[in-house]
Protein backbone atom coordinates (compact mmCIF):
# COMPACT_ATOMS: atom_id res chain seq x y z
CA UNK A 1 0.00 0.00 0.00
CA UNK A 2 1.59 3.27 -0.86
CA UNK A 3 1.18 5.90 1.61
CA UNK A 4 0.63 9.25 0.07
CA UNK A 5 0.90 12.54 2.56
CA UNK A 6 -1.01 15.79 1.14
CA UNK A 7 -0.21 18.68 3.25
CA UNK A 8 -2.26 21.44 3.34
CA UNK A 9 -4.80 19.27 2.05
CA UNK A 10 -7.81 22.01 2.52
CA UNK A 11 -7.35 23.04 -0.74
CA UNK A 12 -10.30 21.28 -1.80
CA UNK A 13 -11.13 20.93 -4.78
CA UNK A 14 -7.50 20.30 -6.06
CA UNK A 15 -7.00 17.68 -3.29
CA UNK A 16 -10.05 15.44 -4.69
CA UNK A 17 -9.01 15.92 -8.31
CA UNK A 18 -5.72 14.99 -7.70
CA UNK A 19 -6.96 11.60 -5.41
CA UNK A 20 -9.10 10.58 -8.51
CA UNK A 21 -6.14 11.01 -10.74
CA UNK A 22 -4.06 8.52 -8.13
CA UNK A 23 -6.61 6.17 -7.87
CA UNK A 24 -7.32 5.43 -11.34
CA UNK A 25 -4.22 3.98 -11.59
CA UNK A 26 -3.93 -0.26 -10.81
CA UNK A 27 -0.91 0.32 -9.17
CA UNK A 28 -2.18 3.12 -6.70
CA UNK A 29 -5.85 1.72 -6.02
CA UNK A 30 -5.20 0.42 -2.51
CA UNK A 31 -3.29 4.12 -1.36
CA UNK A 32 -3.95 5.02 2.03
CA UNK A 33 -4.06 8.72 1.34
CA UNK A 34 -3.31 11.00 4.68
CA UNK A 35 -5.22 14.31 4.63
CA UNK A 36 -3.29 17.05 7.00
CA UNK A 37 -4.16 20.60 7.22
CA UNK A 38 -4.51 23.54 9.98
CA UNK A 39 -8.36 24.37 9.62
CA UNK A 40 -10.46 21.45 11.18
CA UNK A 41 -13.33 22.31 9.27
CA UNK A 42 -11.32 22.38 5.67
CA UNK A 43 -10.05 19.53 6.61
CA UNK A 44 -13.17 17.73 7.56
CA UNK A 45 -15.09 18.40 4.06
CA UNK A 46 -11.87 17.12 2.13
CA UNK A 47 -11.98 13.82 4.01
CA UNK A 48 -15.23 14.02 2.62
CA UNK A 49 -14.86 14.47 -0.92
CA UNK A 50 -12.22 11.67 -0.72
CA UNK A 51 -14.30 9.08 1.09
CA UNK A 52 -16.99 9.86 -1.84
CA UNK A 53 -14.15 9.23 -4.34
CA UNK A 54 -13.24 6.41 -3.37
CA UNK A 55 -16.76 4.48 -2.89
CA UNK A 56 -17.53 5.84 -6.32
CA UNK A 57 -14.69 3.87 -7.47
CA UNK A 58 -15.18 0.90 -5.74
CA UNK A 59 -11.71 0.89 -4.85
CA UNK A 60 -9.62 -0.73 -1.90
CA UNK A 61 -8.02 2.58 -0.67
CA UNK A 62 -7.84 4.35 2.83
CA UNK A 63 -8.23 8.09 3.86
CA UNK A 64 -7.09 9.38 7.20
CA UNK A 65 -7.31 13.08 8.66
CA UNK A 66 -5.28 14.65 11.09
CA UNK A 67 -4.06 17.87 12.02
CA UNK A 68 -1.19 16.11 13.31
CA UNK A 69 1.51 16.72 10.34
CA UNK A 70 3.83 13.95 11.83
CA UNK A 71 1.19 11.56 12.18
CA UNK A 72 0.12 12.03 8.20
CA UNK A 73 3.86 12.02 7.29
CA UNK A 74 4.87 9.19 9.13
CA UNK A 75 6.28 6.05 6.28
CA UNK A 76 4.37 8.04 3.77
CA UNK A 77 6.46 7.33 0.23
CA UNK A 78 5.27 10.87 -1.49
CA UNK A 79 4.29 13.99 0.14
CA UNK A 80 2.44 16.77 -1.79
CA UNK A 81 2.76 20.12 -0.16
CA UNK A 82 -0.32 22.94 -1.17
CA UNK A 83 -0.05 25.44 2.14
CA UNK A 84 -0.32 28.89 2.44
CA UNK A 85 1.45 31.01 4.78
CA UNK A 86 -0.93 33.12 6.73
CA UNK A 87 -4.65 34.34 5.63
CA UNK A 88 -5.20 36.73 3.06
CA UNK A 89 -5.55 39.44 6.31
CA UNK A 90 -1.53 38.37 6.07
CA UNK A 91 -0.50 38.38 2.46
CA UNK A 92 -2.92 41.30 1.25
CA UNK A 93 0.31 43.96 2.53
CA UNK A 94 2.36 41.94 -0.06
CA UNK A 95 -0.04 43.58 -2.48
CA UNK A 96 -1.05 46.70 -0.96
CA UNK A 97 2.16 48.03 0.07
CA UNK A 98 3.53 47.90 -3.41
CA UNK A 99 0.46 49.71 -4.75
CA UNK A 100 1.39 52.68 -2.44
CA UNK A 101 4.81 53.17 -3.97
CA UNK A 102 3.12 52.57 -7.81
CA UNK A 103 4.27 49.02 -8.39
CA UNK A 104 0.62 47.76 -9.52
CA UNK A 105 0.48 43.95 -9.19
CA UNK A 106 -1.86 41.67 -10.53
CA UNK A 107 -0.83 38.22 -8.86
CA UNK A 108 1.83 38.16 -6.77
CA UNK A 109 2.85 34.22 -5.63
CA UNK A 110 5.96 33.85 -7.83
CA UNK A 111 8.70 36.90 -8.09
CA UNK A 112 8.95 40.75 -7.64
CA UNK A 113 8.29 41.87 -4.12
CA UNK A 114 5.00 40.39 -3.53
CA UNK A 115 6.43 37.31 -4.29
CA UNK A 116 9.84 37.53 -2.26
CA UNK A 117 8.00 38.47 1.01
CA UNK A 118 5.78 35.80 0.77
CA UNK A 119 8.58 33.36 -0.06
CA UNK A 120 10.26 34.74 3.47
CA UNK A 121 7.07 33.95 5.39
CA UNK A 122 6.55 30.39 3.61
CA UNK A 123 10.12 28.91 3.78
CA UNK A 124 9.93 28.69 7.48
CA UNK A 125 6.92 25.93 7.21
CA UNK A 126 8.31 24.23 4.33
CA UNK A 127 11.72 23.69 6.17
CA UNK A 128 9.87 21.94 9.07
CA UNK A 129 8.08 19.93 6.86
CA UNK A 130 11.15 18.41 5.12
CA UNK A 131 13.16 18.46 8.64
CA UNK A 132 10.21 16.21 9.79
CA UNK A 133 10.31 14.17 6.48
CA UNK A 134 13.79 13.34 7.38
CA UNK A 135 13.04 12.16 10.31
CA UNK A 136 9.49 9.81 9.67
CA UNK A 137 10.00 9.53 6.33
CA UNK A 138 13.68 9.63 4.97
CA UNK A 139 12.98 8.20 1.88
CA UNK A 140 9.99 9.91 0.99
CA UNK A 141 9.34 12.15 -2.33
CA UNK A 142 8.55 15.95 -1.84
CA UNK A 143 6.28 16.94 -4.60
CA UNK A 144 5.39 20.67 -3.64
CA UNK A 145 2.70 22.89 -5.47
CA UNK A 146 3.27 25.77 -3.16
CA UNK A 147 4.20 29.65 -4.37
CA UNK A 148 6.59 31.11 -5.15
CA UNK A 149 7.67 27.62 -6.80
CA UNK A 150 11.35 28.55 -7.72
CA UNK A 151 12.56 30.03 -4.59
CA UNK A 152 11.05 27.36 -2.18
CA UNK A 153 12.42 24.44 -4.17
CA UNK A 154 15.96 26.00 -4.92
CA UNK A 155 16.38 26.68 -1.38
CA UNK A 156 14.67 23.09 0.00
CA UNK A 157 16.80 21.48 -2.66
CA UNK A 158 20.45 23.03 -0.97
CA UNK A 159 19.15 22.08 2.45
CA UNK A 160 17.76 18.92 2.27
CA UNK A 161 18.58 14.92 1.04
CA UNK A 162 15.03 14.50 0.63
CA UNK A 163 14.38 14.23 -3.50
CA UNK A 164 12.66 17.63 -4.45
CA UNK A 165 10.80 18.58 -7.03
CA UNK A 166 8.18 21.55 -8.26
CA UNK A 167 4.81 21.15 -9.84
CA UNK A 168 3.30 23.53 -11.99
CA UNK A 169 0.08 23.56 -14.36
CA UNK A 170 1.57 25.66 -16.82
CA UNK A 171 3.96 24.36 -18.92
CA UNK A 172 1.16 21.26 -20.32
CA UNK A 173 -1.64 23.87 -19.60
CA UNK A 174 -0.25 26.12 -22.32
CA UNK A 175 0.54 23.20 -24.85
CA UNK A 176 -2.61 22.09 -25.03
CA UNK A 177 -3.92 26.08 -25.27
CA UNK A 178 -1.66 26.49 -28.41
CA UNK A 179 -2.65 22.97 -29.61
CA UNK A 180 -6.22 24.40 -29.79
CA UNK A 181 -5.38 27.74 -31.22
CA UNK A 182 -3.56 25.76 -34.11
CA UNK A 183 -6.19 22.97 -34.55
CA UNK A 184 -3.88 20.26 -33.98
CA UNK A 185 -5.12 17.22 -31.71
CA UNK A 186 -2.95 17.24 -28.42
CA UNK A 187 -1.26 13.70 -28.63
CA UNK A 188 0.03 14.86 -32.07
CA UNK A 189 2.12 17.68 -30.36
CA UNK A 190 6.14 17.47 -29.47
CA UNK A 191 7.83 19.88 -27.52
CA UNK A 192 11.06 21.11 -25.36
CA UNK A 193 10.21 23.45 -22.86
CA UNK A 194 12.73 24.81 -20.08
CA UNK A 195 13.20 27.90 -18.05
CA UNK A 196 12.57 28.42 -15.10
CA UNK A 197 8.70 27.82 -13.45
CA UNK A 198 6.25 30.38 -14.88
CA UNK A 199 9.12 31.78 -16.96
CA UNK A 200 9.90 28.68 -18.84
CA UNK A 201 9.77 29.04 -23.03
CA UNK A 202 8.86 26.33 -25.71
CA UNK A 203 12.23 26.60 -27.55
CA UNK A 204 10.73 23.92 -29.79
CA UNK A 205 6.92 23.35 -30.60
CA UNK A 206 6.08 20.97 -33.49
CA UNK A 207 3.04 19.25 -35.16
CA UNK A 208 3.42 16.16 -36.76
CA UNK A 209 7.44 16.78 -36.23
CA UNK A 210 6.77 20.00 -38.33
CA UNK A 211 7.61 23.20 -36.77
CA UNK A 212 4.15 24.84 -35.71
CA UNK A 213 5.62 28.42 -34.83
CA UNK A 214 4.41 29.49 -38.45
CA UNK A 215 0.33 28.29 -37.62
CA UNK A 216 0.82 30.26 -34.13
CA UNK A 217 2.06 33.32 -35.45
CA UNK A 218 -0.60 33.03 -37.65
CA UNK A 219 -3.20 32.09 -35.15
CA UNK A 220 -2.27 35.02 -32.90
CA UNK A 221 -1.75 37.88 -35.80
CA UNK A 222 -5.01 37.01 -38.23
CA UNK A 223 -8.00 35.89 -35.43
CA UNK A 224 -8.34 38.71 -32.55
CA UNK A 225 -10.14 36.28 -30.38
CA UNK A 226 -6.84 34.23 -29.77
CA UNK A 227 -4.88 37.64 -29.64
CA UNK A 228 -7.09 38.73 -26.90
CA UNK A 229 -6.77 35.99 -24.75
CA UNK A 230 -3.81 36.09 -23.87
CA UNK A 231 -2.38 39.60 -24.57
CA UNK A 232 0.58 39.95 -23.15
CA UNK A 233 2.16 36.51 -23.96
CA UNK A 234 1.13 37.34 -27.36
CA UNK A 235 2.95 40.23 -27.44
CA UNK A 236 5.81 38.66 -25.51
CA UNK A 237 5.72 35.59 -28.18
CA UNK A 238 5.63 38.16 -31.08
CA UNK A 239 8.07 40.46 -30.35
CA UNK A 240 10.35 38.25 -28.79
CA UNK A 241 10.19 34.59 -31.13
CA UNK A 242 9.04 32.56 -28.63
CA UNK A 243 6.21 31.25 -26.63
CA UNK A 244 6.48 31.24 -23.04
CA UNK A 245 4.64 29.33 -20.15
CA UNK A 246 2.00 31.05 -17.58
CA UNK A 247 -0.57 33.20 -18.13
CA UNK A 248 -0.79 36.99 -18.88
CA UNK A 249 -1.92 38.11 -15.40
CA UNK A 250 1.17 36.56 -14.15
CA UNK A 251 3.63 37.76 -16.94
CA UNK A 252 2.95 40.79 -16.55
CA UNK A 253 4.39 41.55 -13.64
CA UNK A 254 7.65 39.24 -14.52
CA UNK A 255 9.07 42.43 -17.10
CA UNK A 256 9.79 45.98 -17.57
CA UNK A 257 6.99 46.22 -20.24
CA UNK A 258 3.66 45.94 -19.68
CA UNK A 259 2.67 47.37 -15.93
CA UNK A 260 4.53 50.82 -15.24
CA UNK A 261 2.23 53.10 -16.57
CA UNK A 262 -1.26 53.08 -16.09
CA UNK A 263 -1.89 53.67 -19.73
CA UNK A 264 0.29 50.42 -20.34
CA UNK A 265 -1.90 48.35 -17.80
CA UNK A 266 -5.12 49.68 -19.52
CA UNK A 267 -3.65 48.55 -23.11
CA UNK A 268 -2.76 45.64 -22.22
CA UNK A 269 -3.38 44.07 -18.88
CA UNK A 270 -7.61 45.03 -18.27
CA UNK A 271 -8.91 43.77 -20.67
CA UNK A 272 -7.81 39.66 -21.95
CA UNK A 273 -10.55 37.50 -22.22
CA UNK A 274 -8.31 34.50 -20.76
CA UNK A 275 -8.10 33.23 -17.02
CA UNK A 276 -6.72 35.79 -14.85
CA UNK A 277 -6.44 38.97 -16.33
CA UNK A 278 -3.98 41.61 -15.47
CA UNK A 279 -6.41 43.53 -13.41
CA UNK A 280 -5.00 45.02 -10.39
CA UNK A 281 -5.03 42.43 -7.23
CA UNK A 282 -7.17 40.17 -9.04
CA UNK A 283 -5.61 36.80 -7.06
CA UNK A 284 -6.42 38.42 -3.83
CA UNK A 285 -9.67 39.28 -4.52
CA UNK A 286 -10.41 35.98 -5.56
CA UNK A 287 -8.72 34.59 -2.61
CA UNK A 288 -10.97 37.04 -0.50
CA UNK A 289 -14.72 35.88 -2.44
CA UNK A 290 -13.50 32.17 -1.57
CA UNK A 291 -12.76 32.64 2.23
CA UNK A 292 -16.11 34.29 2.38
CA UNK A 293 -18.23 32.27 -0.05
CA UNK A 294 -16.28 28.11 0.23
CA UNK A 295 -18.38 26.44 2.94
CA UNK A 296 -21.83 26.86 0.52
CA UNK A 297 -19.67 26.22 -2.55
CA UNK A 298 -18.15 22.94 -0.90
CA UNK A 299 -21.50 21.74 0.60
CA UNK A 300 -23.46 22.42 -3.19
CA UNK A 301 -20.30 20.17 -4.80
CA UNK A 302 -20.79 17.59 -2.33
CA UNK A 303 -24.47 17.39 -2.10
CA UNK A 304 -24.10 16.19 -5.97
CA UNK A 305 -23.66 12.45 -6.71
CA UNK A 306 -20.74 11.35 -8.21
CA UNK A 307 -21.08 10.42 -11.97
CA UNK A 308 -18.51 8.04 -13.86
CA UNK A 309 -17.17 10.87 -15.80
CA UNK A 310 -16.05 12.57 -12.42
CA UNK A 311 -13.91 9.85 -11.70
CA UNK A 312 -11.90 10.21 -15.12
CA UNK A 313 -8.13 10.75 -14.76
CA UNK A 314 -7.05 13.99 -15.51
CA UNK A 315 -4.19 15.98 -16.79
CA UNK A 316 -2.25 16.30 -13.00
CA UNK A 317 1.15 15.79 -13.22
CA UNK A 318 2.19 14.48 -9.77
CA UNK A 319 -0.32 11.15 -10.45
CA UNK A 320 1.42 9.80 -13.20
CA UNK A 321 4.66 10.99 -11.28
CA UNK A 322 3.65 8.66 -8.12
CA UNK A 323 2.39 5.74 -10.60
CA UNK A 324 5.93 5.99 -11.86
CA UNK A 325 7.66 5.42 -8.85
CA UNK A 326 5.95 2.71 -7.67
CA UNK A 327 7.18 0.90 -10.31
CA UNK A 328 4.48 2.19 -13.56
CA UNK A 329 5.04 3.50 -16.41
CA UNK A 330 8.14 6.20 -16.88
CA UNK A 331 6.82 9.45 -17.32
CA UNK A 332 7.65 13.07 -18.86
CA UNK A 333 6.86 15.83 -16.96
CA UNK A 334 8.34 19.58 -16.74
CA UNK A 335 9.54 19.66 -13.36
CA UNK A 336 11.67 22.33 -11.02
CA UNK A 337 15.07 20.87 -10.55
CA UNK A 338 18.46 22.03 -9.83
CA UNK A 339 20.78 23.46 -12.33
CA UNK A 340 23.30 21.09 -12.83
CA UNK A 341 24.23 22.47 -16.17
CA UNK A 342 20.83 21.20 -17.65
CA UNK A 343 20.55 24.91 -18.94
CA UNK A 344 23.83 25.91 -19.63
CA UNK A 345 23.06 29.83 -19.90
CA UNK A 346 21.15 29.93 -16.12
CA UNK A 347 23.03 29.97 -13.07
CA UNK A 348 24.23 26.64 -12.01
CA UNK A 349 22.75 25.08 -9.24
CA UNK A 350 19.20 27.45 -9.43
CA UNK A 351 16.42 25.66 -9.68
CA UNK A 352 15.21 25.32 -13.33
CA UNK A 353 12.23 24.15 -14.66
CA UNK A 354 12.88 21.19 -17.29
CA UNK A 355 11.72 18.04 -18.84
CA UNK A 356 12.12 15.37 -16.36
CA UNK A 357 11.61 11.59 -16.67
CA UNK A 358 10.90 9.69 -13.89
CA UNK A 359 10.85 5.66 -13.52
CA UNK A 360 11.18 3.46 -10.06
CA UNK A 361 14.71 4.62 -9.75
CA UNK A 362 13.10 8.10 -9.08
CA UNK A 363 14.37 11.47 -11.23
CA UNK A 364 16.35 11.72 -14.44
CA UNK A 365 16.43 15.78 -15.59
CA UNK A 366 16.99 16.26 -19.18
CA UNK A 367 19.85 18.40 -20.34
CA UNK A 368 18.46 21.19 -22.69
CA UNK A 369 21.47 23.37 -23.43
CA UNK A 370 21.28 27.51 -24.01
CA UNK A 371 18.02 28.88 -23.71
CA UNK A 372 17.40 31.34 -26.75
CA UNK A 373 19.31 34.52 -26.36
CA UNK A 374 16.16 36.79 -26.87
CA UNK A 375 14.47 34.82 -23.60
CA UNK A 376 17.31 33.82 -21.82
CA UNK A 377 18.19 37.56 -20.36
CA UNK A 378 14.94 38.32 -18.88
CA UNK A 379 15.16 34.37 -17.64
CA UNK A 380 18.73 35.41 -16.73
CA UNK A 381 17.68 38.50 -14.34
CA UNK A 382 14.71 36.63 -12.94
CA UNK A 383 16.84 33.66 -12.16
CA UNK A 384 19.28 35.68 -10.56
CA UNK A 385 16.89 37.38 -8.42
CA UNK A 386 15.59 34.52 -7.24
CA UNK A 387 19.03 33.12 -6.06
CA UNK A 388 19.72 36.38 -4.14
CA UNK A 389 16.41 36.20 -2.35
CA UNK A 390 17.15 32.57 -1.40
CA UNK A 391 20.49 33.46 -0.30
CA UNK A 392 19.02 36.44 1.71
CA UNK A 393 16.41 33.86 3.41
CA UNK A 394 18.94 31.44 4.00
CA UNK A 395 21.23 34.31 6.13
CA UNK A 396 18.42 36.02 7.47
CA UNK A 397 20.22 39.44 5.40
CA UNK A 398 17.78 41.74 5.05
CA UNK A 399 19.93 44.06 2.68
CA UNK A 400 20.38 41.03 0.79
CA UNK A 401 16.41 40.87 0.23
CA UNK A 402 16.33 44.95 -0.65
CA UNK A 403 18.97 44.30 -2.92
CA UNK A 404 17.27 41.30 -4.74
CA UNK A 405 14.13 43.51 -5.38
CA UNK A 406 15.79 46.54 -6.37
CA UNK A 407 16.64 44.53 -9.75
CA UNK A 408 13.22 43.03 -9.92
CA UNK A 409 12.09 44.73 -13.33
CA UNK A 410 9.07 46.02 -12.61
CA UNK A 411 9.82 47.77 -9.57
CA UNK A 412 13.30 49.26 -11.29
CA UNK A 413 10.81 50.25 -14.06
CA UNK A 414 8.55 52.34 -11.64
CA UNK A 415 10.84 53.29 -8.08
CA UNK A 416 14.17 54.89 -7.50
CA UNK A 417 16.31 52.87 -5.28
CA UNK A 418 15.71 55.07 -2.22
CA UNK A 419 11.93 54.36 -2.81
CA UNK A 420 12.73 50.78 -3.03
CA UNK A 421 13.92 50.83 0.22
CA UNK A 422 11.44 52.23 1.77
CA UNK A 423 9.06 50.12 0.38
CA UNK A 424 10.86 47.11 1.39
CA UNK A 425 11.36 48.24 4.95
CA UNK A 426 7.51 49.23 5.23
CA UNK A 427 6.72 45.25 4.32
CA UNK A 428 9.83 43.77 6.78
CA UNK A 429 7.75 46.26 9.52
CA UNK A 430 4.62 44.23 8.11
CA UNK A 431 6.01 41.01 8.33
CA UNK A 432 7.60 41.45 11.31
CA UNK A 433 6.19 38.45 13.18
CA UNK A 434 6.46 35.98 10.31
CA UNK A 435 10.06 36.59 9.98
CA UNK A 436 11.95 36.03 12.98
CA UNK A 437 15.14 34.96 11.09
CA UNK A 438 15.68 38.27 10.00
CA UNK A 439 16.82 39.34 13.93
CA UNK A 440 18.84 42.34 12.07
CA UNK A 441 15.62 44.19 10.27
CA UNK A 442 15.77 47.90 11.49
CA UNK A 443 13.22 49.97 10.06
């Protein structure tokens, strides 16, 4: 029986999607899958969605609940990680502070400096959870879906024997969008994709083995509906050659070009007809509707019987990953990895995001080579960034973690470094009790 640990497993209705995907496989039909998670009452209505799962299925498995972490991670042989550091009464400053000082976000999970402070106030958890892995669990898998991907990964993979490795929607998300766009069935599409996570760029994308660039250039420039879905990437893909991962909302943010004047924003960030557009704090509002509005939600979901078509395996990466290492089929997957020269043109030892196979005998990254020159310098800076904040985090610097986002490119693009540093000290005063490592912070 393999023993899979979610942590953080409130987020509901990824947590039941993800246990269908497990147990549809032969190998994985018996799990015993251990719900943990901080909120009793979260918790509670994901046992329930699982229990439902699995009677729908027929299948052999177990669930358990706990709020005990070490009790769901003891001998489990994968642990998914999904938390979230604080309530949105926490991370809203890593929005709202910015917007004082002009840097308008849109997101704010994965870089810039929403996404550094709320890598500071998230590494903390994620360190305990691998310390306790090592000790109930030492030869567990770490599969984490948590924000900001890059950062927590690259600095749980220097830390830690524990096999780490990222998980993102993106990178197969955006295949299959472009797939569409060019009226080419999925399983007829080929690809190399590498980067780093939500950054990452399809230096090849082919139909048939034919080079499909041509159709999406074509797609993108001749039918406005496809153009406005996804503005910005469109403009990123064609001014720059090449199509890269995540959506707009998120993208945005990542560059000098789109978000430091309002008129920008208004051009091109308000108004894509895609999922999450570039509208100012548009995560956190979302995140606010669902803390007010999940208990009905959850309770209308579950009050619905299960049909057969619910229990049909998805697209979820870390399934197929876990069917794989007990002893299934090898898999393909993007995955964030360290740098060990797999992109030769990123720093080494950062965590990249790359094709990855995986078989019994657990992770084989794929070397790629030199990104593209025209994406690797944005990839370059963001990269770099990311290292300094990890090193900052690590060495509880706090000029270290000014210094990292006074390169960030939207906030260069909009503040003077003296502004920068105000900004940053007004979120350290923020995050003041979250961040205890930082024991040198003066405001």
């Amino acid at each position: 029986m393999t023993k899979i640990a979610f942590i953080g497993a409130g987020s509901l209705g990824f947590t039941a999607g993800l246990v269908r995907d497990i147990l549809s496989f032969p190998l994985l039909k018996d799990a015993h899958i251990a719900l943990m998670d901080i909120n009793p009452e979260r918790l509670e209505f994901s046992k329930t969605a699982v229990t439902r799962i699995i009677e729908a299925g027929k299948y052999p498995a177990r669930v358990s609940a706990t709020l005990d972490r070490i009790e769901a991670l003891r001998d489990a042989d994968v642990v998914l990680t999904t938390i979230l550091a604080g309530s949105t009464e926490v991370w809203r400053h890593d929005i709202e502070i910015p917007k004082k000082y002009m840097i308008d976000i849109n997101v704010g999970d994965t870089r810039g400096p929403s996404g550094i402070f709320r890598f500071l106030r998230t590494l903390t958890p994620m360190q305990e959870i691998v310390r306790d892995m090592e000790e109930v669990c030492p030869n567990a898998i770490l599969l984490n879906y948590t924000n900001p991907m890059a950062m927590l990964c690259g600095a749980l993979q220097r830390q830690t024997h524990i096999p780490v490795t990222g998980l993102c929607h993106s990178v197969q998300g955006t295949s299959m969008m472009l797939a569409e766009w060019i009226g080419a069935k999925y399983e007829d599409i080929t690809y190399t994709c590498a980067g780093i996570n939500h950054q990452a760029w399809y230096i090849e994308y082919k139909w048939l083995g034919q080079d499909a660039y041509p159709l999406i250039y074509k797609a993108v420039t001749e039918r406005p509906e496809i153009y406005n879905q996804e503005i910005v990437r469109n403009e990123m893909f064609l001014h720059l050659g090449y199509y890269v991962t995540e959506s707009s909302g998120h993208n945005s943010e990542y560059n000098w070009w789109f978000r430091k004047r309002p008129d920008l924003i208004e051009r091109y960030c308000t108004h894509g007809t895609g999922w999450n557009p570039g509208v100012y704090a548009y995560i956190l509002k979302e995140y606010q509707h669902t803390e007010a509005t999940w208990k009905d939600a959850v309770k209308e979901r579950l009050a619905k019987p299960l049909k057969k078509k619910d229990l049909t395996r998805g697209h979820e990466y870390a399934a197929y990953i876990i069917n794989a290492l007990q002893g299934g089929e090898m898999f393909k997957f993007n995955g964030n990895v360290p740098n060990t020269r797999l992109v030769s043109n990123l720093p080494e030892g950062a965590c990249v995001e790359v094709p990855v196979l995986v078989d019994r005998q657990g992770f084989h990254p794929l070397h790629v080579g030199a990104l593209p020159a025209e994406t690797a310098l944005l990839t370059q800076l963001s990269s770099g960034i990311e290292e300094m904040a990890i090193t900052a985090a690590l060495a509880g610097d706090p000029t270290m973690v000014f210094r990292a986002i006074a390169h960030d490119p939207l906030t260069a693009a909009v503040l003077s470094l003296g502004e920068i540093k105000s900004m940053v000290n007004e979120m350290f005063t923020q995050n003041k009790d979250y961040l205890p490592q930082f024991k040198h912070f003066k405001a």
